[in-house]
PDB file of N, CA and C in Angstrom:
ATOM      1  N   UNK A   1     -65.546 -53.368  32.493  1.00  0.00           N
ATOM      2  CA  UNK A   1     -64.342 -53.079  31.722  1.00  0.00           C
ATOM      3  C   UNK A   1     -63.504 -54.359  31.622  1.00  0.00           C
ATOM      4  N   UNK A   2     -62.951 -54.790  30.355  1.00  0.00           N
ATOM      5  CA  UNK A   2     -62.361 -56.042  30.029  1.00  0.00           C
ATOM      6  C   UNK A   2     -60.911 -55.660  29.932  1.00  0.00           C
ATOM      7  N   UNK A   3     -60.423 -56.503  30.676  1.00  0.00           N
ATOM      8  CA  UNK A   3     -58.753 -56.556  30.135  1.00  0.00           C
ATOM      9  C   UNK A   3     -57.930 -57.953  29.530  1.00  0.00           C
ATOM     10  N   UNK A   4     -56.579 -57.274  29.079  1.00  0.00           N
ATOM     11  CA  UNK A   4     -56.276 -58.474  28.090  1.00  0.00           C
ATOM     12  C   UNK A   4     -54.973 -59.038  29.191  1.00  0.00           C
ATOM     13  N   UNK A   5     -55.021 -60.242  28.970  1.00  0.00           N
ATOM     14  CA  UNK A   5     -54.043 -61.330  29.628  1.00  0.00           C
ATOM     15  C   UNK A   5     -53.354 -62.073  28.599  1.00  0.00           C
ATOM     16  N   UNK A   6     -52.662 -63.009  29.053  1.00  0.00           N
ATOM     17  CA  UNK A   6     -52.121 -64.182  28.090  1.00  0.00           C
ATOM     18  C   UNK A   6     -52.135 -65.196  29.047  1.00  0.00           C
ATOM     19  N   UNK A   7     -52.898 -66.894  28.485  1.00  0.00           N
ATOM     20  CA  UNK A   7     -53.373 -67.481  28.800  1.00  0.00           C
ATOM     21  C   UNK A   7     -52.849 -68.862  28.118  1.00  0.00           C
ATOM     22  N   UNK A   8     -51.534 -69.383  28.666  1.00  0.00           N
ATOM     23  CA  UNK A   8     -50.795 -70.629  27.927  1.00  0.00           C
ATOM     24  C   UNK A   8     -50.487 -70.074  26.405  1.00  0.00           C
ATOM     25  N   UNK A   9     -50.315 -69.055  26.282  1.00  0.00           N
ATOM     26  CA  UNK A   9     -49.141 -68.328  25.352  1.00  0.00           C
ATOM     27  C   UNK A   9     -50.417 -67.765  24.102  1.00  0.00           C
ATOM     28  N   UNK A  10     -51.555 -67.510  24.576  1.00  0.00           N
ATOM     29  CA  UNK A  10     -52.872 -67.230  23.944  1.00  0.00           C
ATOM     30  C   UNK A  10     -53.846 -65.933  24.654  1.00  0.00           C
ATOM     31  N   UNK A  11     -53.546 -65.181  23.865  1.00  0.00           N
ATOM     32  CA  UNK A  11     -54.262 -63.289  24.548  1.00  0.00           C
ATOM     33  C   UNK A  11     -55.865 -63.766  24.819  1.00  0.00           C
ATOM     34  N   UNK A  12     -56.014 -63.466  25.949  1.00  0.00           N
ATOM     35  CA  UNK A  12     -57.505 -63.320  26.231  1.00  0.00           C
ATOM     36  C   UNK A  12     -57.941 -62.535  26.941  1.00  0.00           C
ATOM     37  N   UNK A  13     -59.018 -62.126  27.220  1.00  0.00           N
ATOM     38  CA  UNK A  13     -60.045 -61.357  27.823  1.00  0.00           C
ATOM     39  C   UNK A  13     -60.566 -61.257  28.695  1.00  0.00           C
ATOM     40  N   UNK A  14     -60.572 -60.827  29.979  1.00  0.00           N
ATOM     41  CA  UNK A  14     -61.591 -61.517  30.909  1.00  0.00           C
ATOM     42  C   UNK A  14     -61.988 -59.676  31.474  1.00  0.00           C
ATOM     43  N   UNK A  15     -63.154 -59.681  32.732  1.00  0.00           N
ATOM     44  CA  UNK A  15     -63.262 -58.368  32.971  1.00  0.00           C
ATOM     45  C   UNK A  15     -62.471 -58.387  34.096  1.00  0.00           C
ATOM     46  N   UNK A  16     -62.222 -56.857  34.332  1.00  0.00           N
ATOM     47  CA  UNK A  16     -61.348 -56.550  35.324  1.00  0.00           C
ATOM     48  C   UNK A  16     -62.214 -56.893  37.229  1.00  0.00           C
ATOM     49  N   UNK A  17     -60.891 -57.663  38.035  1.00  0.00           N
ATOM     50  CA  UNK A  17     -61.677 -57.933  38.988  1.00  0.00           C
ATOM     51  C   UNK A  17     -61.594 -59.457  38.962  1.00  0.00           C
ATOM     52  N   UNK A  18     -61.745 -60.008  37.782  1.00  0.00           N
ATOM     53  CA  UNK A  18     -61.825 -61.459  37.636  1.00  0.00           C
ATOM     54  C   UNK A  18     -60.757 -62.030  38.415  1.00  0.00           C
ATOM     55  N   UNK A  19     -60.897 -63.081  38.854  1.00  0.00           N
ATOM     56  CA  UNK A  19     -59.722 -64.141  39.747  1.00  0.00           C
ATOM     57  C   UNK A  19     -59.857 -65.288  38.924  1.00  0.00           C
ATOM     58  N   UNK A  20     -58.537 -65.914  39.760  1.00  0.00           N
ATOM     59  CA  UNK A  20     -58.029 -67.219  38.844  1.00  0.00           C
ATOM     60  C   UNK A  20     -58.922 -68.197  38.899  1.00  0.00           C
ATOM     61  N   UNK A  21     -60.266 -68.294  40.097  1.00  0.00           N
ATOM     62  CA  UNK A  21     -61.130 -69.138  40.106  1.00  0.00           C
ATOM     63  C   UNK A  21     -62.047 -68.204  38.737  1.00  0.00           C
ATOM     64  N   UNK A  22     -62.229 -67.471  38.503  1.00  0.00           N
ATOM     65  CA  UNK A  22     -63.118 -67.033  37.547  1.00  0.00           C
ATOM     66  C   UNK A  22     -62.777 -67.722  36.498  1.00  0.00           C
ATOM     67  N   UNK A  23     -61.151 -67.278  35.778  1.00  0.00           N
ATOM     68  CA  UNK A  23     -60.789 -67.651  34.851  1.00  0.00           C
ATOM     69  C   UNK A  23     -61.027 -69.200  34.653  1.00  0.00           C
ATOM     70  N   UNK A  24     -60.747 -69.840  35.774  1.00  0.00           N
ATOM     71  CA  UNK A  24     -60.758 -71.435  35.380  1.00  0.00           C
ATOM     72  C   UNK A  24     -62.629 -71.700  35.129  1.00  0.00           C
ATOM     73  N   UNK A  25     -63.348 -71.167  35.407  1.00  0.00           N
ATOM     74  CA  UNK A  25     -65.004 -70.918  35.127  1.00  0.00           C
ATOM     75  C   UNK A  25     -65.153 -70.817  33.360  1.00  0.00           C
ATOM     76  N   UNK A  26     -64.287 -69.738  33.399  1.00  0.00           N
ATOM     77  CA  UNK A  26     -64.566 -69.507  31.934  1.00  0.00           C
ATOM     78  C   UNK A  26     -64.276 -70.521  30.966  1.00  0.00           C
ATOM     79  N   UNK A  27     -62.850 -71.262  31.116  1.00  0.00           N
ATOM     80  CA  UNK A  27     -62.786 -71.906  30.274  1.00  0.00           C
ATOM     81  C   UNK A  27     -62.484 -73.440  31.051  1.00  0.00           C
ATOM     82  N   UNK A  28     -63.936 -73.861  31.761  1.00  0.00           N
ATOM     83  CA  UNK A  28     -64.703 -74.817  31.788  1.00  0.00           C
ATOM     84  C   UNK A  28     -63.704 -75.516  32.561  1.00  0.00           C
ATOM     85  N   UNK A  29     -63.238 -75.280  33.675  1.00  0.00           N
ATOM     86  CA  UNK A  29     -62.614 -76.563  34.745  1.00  0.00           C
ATOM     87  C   UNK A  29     -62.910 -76.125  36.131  1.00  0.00           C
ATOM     88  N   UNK A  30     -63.819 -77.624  36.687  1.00  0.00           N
ATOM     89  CA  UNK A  30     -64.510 -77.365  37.612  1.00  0.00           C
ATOM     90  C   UNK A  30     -63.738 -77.361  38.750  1.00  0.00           C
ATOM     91  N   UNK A  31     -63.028 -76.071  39.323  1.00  0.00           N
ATOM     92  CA  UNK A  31     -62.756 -76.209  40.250  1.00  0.00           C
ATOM     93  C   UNK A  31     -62.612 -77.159  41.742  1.00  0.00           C
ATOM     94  N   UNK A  32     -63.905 -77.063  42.152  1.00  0.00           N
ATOM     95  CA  UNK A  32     -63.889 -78.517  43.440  1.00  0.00           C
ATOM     96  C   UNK A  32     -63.558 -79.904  42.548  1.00  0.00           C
ATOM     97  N   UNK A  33     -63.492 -79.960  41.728  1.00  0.00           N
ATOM     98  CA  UNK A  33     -63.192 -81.731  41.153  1.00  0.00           C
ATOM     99  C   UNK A  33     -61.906 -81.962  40.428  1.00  0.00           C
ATOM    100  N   UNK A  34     -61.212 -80.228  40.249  1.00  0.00           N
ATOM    101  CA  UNK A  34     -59.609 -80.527  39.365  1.00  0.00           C
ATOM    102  C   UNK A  34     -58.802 -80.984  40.327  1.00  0.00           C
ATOM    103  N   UNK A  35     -58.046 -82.126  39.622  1.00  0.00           N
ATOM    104  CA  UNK A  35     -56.994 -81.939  40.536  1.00  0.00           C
ATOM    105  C   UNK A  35     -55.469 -82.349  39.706  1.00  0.00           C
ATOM    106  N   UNK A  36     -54.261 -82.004  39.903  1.00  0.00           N
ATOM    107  CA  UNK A  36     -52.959 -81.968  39.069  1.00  0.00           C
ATOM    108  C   UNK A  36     -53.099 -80.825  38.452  1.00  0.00           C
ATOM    109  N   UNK A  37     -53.911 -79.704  38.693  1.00  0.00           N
ATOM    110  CA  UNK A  37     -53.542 -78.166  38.159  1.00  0.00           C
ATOM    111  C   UNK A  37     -52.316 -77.568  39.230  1.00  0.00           C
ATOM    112  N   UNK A  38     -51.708 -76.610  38.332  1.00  0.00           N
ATOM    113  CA  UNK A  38     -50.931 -76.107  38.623  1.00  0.00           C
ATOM    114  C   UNK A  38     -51.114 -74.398  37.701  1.00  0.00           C
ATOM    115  N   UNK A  39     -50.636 -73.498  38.246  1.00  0.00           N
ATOM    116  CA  UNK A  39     -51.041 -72.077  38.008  1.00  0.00           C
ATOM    117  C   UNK A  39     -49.856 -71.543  38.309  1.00  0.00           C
ATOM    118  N   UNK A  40     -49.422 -70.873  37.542  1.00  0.00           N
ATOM    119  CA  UNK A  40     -48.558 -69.489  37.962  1.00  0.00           C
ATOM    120  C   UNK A  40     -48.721 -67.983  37.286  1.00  0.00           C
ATOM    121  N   UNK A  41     -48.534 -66.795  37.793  1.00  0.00           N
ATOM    122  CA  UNK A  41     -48.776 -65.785  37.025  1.00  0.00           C
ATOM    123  C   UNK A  41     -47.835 -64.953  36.740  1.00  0.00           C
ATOM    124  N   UNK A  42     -47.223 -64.509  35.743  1.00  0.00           N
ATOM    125  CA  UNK A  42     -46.001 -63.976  35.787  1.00  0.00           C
ATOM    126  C   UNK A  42     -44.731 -64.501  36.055  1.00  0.00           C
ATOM    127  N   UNK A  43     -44.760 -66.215  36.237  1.00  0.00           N
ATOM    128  CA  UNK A  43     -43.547 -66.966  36.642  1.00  0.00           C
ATOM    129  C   UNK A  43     -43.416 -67.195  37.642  1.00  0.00           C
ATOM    130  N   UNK A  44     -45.124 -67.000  38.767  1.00  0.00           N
ATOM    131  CA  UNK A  44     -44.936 -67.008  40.137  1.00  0.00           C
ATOM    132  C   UNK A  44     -45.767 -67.893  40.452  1.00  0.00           C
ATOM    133  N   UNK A  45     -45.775 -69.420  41.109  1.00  0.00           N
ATOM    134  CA  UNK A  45     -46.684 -69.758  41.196  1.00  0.00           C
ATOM    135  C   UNK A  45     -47.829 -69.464  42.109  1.00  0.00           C
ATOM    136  N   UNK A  46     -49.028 -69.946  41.824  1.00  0.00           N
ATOM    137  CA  UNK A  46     -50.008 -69.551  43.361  1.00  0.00           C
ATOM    138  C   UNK A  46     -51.058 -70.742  43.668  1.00  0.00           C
ATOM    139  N   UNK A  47     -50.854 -70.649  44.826  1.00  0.00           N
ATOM    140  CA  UNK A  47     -50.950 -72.004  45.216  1.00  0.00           C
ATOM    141  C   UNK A  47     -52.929 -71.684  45.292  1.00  0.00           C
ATOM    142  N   UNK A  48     -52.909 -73.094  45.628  1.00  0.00           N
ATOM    143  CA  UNK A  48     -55.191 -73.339  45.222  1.00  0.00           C
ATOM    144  C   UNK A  48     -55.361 -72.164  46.362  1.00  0.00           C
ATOM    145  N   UNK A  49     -55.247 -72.615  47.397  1.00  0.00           N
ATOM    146  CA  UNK A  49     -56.131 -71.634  48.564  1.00  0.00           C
ATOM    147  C   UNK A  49     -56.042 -69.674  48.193  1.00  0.00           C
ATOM    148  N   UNK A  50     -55.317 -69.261  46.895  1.00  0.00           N
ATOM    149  CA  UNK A  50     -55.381 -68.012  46.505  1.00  0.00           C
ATOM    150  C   UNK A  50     -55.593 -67.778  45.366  1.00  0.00           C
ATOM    151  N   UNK A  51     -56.374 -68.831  44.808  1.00  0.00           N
ATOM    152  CA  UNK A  51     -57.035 -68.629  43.263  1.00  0.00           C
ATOM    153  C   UNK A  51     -58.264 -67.742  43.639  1.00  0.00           C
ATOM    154  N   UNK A  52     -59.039 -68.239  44.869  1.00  0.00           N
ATOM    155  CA  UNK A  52     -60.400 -67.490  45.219  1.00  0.00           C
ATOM    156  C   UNK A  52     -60.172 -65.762  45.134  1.00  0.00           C
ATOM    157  N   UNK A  53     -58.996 -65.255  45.467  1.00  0.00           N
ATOM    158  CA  UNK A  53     -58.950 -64.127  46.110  1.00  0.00           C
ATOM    159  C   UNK A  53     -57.460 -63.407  44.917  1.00  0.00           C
ATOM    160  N   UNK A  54     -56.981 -64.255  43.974  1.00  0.00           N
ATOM    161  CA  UNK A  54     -55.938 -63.590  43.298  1.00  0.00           C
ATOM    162  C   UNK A  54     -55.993 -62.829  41.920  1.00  0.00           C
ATOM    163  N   UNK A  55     -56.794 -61.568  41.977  1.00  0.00           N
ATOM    164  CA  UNK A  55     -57.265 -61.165  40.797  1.00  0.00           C
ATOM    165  C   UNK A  55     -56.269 -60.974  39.694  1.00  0.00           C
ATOM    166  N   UNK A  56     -56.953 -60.904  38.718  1.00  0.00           N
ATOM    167  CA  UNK A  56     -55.427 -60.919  37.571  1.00  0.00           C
ATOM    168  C   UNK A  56     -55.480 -58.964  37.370  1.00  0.00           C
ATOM    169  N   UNK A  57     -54.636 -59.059  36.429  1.00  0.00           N
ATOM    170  CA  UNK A  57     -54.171 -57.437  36.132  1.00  0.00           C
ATOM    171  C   UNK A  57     -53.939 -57.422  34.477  1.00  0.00           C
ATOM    172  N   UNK A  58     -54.039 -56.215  34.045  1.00  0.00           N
ATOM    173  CA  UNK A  58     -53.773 -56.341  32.435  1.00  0.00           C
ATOM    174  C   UNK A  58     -52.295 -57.003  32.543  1.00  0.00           C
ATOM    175  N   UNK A  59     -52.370 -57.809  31.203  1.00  0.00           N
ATOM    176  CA  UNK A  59     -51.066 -57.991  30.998  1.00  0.00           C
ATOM    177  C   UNK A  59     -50.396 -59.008  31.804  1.00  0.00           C
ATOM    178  N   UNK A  60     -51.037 -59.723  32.407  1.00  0.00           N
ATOM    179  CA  UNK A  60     -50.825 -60.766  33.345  1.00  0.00           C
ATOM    180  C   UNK A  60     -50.625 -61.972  32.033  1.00  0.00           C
ATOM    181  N   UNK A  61     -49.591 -63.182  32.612  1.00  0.00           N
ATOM    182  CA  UNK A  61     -49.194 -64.207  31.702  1.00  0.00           C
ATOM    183  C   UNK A  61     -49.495 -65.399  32.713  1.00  0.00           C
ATOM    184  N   UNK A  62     -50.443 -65.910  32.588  1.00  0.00           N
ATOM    185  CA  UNK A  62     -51.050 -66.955  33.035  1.00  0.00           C
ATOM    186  C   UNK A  62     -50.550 -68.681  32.593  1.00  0.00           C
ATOM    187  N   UNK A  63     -49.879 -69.284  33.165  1.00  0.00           N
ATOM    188  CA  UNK A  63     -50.005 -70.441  32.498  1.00  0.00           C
ATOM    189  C   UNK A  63     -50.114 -71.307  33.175  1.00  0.00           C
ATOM    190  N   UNK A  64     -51.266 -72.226  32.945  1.00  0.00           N
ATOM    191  CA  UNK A  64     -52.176 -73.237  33.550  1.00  0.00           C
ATOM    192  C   UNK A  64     -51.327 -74.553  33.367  1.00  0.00           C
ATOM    193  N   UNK A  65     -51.095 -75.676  33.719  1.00  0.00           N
ATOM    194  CA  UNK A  65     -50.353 -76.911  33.577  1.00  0.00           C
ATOM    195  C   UNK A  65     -51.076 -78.039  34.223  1.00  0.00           C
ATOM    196  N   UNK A  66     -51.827 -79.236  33.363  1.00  0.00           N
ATOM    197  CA  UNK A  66     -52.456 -79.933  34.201  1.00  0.00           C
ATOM    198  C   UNK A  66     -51.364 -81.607  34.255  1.00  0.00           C
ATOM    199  N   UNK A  67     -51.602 -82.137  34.953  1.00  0.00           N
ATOM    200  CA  UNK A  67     -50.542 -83.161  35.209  1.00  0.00           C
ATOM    201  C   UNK A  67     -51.275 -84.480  34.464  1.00  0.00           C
ATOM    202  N   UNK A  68     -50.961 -85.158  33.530  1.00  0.00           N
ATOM    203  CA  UNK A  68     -51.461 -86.412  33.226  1.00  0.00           C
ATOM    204  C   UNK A  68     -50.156 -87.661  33.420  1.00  0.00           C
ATOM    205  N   UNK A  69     -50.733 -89.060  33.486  1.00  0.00           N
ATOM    206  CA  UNK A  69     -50.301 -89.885  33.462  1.00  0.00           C
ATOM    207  C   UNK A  69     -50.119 -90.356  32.395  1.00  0.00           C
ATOM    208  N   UNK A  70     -48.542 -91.142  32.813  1.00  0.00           N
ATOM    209  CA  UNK A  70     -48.528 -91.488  31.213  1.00  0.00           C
ATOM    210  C   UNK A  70     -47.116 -91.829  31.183  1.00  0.00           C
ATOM    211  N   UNK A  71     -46.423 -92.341  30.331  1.00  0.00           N
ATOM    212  CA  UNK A  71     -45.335 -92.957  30.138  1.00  0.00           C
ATOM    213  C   UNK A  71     -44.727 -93.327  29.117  1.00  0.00           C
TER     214      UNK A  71
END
C-alpha cells in the first residue's frame, strides 16, 4: 500500500513502512557517502542516527537540504 508525502514542496509516493533511509534510496543519495544533508519532517528535524528507523506517515512534508559551498 502506497502513500502520498510531500517531498521539497513536490507530492510523492512511497509505500507505507518506508523510512527516511528508504526515501533517500529512491531518489538516488547514497547514504554512507552523503554528507551536508539535513532532513526534517513536519518542521522537525531528525537527526542521521533516526533516518534508519523513522518511518514516514501519509501526509508527511519532508524537506531535504543539502549544504554546498560557495560564495
Amino acid at each position: 500500500m502506497a502513500i502520498d508525502i510531500v517531498v521539497n514542496g513536490s507530492k510523492s509516493e512511497v509505500q507505507k513502512g518506508s523510512t527516511i533511509e528508504d526515501l533517500l534510496q529512491i531518489i538516488d543519495i547514497d547514504i554512507n557517502n552523503a554528507t551536508g544533508i539535513a532532513i526534517a519532517i513536519n518542521s522537525e528535524i531528525v537527526r542521521r542516527p533516526e533516518w534508519k528507523g523513522r518511518e514516514l506517515n501519509e501526509g508527511d512534508v519532508v524537506e531535504l537540504v543539502t549544504a554546498r559551498q560557495g560564495g
